[in-house]
Protein backbone atom coordinates (compact mmCIF):
# COMPACT_ATOMS: atom_id res chain seq x y z
CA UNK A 1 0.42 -7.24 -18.35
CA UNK A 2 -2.03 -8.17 -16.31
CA UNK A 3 -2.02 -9.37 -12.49
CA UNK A 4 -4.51 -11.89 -11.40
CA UNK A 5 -6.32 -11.97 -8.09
CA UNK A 6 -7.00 -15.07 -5.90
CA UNK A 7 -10.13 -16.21 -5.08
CA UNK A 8 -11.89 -13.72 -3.35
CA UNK A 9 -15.36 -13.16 -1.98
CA UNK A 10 -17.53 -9.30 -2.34
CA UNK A 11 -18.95 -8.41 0.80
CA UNK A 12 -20.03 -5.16 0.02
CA UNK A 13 -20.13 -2.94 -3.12
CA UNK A 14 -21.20 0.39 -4.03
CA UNK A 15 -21.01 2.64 -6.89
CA UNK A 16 -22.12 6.50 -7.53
CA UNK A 17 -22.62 8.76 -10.24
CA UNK A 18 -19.56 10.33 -9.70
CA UNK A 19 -17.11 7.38 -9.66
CA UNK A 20 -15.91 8.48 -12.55
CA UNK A 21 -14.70 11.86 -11.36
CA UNK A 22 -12.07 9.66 -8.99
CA UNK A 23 -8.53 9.79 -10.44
CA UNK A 24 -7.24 7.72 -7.29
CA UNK A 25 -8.30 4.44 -5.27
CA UNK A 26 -7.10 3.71 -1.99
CA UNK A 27 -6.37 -0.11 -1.77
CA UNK A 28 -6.26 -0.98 2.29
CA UNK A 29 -4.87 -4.58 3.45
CA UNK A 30 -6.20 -6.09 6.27
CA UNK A 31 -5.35 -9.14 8.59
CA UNK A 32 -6.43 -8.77 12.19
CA UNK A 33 -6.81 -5.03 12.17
CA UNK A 34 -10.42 -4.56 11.77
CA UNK A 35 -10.59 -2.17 14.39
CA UNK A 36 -7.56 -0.04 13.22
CA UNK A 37 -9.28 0.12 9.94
CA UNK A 38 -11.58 2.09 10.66
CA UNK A 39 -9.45 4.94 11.82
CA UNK A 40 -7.68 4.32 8.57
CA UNK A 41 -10.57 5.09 6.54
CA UNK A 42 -11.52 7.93 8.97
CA UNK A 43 -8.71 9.36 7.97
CA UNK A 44 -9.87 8.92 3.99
CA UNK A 45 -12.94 10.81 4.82
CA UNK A 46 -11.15 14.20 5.34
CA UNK A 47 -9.14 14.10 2.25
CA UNK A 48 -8.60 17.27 0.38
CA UNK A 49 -8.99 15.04 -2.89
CA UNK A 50 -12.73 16.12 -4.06
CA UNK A 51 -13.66 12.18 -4.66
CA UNK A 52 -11.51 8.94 -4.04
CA UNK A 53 -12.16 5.17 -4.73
CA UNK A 54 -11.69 2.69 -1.80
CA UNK A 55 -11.26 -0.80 -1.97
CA UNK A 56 -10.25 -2.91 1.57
CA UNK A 57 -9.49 -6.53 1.22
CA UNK A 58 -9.44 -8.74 4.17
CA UNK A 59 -6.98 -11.45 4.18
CA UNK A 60 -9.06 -13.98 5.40
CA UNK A 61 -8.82 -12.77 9.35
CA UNK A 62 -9.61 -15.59 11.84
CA UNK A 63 -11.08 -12.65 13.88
CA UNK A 64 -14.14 -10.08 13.37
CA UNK A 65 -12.45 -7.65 11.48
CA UNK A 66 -14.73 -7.95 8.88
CA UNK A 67 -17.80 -7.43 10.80
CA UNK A 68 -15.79 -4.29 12.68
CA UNK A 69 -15.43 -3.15 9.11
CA UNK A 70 -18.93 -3.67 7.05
CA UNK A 71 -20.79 -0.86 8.83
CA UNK A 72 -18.82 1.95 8.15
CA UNK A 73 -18.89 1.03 4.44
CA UNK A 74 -22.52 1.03 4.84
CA UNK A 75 -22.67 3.82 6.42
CA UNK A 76 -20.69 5.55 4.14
CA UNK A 77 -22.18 4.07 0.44
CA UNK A 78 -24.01 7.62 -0.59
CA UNK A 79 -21.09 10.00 1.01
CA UNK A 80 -20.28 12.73 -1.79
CA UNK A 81 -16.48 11.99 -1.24
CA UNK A 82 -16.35 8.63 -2.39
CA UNK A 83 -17.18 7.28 -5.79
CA UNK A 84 -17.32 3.49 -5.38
CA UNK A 85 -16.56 1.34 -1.95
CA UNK A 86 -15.33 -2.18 -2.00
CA UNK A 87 -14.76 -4.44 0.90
CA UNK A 88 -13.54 -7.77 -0.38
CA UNK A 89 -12.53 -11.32 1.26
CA UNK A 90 -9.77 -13.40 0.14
CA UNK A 91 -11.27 -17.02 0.31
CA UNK A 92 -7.81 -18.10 1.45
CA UNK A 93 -4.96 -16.46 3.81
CA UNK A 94 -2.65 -15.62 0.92
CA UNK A 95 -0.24 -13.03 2.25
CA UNK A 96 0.56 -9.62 2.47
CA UNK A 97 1.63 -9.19 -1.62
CA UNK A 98 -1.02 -11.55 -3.03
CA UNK A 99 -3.44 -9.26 -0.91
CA UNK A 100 -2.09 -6.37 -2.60
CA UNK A 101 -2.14 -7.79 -6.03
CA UNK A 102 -5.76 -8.98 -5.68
CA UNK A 103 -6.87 -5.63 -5.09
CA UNK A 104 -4.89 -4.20 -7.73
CA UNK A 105 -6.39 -5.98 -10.03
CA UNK A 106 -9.51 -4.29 -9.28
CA UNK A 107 -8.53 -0.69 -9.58
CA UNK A 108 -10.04 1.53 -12.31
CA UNK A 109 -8.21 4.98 -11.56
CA UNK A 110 -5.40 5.87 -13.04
CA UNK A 111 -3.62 6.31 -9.64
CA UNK A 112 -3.57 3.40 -6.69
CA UNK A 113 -2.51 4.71 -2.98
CA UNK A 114 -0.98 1.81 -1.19
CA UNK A 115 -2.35 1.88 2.71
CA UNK A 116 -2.03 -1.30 5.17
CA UNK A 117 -4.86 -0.92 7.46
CA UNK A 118 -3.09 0.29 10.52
CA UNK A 119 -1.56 3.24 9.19
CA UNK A 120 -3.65 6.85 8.63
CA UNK A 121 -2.68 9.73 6.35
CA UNK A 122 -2.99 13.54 6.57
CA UNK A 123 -5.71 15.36 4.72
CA UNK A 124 -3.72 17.20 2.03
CA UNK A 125 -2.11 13.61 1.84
CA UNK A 126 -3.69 12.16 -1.41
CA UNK A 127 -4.25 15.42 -3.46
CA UNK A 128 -0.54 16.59 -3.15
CA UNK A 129 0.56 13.30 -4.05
CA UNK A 130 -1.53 13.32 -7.06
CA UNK A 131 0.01 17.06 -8.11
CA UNK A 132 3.68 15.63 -7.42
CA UNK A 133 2.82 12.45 -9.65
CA UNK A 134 1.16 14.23 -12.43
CA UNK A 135 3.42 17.62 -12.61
CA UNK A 136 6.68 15.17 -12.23
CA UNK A 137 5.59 12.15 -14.63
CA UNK A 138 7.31 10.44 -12.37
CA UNK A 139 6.04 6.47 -11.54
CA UNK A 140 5.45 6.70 -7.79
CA UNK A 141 5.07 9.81 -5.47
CA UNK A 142 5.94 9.67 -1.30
CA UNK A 143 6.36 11.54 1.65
CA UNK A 144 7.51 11.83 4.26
CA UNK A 145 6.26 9.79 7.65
CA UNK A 146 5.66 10.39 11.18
CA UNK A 147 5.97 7.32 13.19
CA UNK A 148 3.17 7.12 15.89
CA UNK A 149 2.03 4.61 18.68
CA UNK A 150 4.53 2.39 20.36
CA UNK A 151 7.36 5.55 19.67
CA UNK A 152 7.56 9.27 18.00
CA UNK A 153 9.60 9.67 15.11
CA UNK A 154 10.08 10.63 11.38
CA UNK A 155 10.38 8.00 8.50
CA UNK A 156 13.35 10.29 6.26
CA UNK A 157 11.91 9.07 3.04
CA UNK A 158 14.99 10.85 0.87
CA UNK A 159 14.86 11.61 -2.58
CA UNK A 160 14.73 9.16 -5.06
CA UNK A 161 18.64 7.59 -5.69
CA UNK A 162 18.77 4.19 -7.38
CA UNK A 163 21.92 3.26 -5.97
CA UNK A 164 20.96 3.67 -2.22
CA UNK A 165 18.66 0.67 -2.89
CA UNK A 166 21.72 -1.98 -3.38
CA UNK A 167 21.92 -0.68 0.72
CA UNK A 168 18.68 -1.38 1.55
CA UNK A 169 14.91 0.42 1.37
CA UNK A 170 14.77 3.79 2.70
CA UNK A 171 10.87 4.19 1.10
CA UNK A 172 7.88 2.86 2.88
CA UNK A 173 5.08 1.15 1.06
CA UNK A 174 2.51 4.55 1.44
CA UNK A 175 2.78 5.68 -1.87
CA UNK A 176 0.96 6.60 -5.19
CA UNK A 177 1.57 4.59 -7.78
CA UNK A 178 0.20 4.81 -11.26
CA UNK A 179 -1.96 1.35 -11.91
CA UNK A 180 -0.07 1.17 -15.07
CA UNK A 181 3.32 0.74 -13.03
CA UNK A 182 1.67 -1.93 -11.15
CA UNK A 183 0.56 -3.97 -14.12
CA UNK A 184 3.77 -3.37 -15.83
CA UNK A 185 5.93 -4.88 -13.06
CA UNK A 186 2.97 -7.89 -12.28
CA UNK A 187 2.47 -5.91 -8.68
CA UNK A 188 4.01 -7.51 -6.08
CA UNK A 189 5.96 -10.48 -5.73
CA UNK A 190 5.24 -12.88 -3.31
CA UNK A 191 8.91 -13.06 -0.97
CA UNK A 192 10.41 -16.39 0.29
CA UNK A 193 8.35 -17.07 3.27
CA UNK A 194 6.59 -14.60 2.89
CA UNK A 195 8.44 -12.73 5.48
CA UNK A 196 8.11 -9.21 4.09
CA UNK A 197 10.02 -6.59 1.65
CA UNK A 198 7.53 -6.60 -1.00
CA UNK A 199 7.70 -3.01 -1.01
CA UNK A 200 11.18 -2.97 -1.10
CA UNK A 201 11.71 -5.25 -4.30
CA UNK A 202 8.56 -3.50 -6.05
CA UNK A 203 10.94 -0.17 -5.64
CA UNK A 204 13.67 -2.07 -6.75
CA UNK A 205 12.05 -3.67 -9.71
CA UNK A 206 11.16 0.29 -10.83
CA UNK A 207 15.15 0.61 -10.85
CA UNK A 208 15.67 -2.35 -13.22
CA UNK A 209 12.66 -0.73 -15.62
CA UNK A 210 14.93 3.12 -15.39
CA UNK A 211 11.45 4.34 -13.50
CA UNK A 212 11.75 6.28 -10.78
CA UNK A 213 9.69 8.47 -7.42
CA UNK A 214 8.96 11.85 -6.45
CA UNK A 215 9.97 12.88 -3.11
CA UNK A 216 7.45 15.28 -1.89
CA UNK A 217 9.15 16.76 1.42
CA UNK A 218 6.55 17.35 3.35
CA UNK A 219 4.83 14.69 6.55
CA UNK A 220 1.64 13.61 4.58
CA UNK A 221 1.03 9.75 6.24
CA UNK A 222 1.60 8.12 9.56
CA UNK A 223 2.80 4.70 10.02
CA UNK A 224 1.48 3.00 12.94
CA UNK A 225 4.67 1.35 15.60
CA UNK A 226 3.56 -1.42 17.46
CA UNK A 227 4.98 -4.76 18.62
CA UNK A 228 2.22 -6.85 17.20
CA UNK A 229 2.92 -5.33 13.46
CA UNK A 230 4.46 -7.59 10.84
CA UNK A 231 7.74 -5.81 10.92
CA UNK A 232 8.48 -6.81 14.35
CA UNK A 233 7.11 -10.07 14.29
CA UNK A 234 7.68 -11.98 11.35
CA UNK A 235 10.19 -9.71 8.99
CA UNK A 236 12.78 -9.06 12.06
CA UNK A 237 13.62 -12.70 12.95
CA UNK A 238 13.61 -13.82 9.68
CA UNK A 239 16.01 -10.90 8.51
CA UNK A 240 18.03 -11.95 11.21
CA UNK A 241 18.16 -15.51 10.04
CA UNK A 242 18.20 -15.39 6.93
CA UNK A 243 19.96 -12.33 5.39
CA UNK A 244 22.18 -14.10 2.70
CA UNK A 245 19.33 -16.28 1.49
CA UNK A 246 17.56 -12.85 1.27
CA UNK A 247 20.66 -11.19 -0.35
CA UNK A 248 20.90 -14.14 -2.89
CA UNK A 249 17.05 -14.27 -3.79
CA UNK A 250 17.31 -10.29 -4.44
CA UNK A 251 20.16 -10.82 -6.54
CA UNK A 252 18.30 -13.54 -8.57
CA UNK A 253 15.56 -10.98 -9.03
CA UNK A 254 16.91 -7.98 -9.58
CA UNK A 255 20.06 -5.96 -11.76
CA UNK A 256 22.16 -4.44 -8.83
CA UNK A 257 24.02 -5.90 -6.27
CA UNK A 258 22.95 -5.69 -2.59
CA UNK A 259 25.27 -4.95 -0.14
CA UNK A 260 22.95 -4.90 2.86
């Protein structure tokens, strides 16, 4: 199946020779965080994986994130390590999973790496993920994560159980996924106002299609704690509203039953 993207606006594009040597793209989502970005795809630059897509879509910031962003795309058009650079614009604030879905939808590689634009990975991060993926045949591969900024800590991303899900999600959304998976599913769902978890139903919606992750034990990405971040803003107070509507609407959705 196929997902389609909203409206959305190129601001920059780029394409080498060797785009066709990338087996992974990096899709970044942005609101706000132009300056955060760029240490995000920083990060990208000293990947052990020999060439990587990127694609970052702005969700329509009120801010100058995009104009933080643009130069280091043009900066980096002719580097050897990347095969093609996107930076796209949704015309309209859509959300965290449209965002997502819209860049999806532009992906070419067989892999897609799922990175919000405050959040940084490790070197070795991409190319191990793409051995776990490929030697497992598994749908997804993860890591685990150190939590840095506002506190120190490490995101246990366990192994794969489908029955630990009806508790809650214990995997963040950092992960390789094959672009297959994603079409298969129709990406992300858009959550009841909007308030977060899309990576949470995407894993569960792998349980109800018998697909499952590799757990690669080793600290490959960093997630980013601060107050601002979505988490602690918008998902927090309407999880603590609204936790039976949520329970009922995953339950609608989804096989299992949710007992968190």
């Amino acid at each position: 199946m196929a997902i389609h993207p909203e409206a959305f606006e190129v601001l920059f594009s780029s394409e080498n020779a060797w785009s066709s040597q990338a087996s992974i793209t990096v899709a970044i989502t942005c609101y706000k965080y132009g300056k955060v970005c760029l240490e995000a795809l920083d990060s990208l630059k000293r990947q052990t994986e020999p060439v990587i897509n990127i694609i970052v879509i702005d969700d329509k910031s009120p801010d100058d994130s995009v104009e933080q962003i643009l130069p280091w795309f043009v900066e980096h058009a002719e580097s050897s390590k990347f095969g093609s650079l996107s930076l796209i614009r949704h015309c309209n604030n859509s959300g965290l999973s449209k965002a997502r879905n819209t860049v999806v939808s532009q992906v070419k590689t067989p892999y897609t790496f799922v990175l919000d634009a405050d959040n940084l990975v490790y070197p070795r991060a991409l190319s191990v993920l793409r051995q776990a993926i490929e030697n497992s045949g598994c749908a997804m591969a993860y890591s685990l994560i150190e939590v840095f900024g506002g506190k120190s800590d490490i995101f246990d991303n366990s192994v794969w159980i489908p029955e630990k899900f009806s508790k809650g999600n214990y995997i963040d959304a950092m992960a390789l996924i094959r672009t297959s998976v994603l079409h298969e599913l129709d990406g992300y769902r858009v959550m009841p106002n909007k308030f977060g978890w899309e990576d949470y139903d995407f894993w569960c919606k792998m349980v109800d299609h018998d697909l499952t992750g590799c757990h690669v034990p080793q600290i490959l990405c960093r997630y980013r704690s601060h107050p601002t971040s979505m988490v602690n803003t918008e998902t927090y107070e309407f999880v603590k509203n609204k936790l039976n509507q949520i329970k009922q609407d995953f339950e609608k959705h989804h096989k299992m039953k949710f007992t968190f």
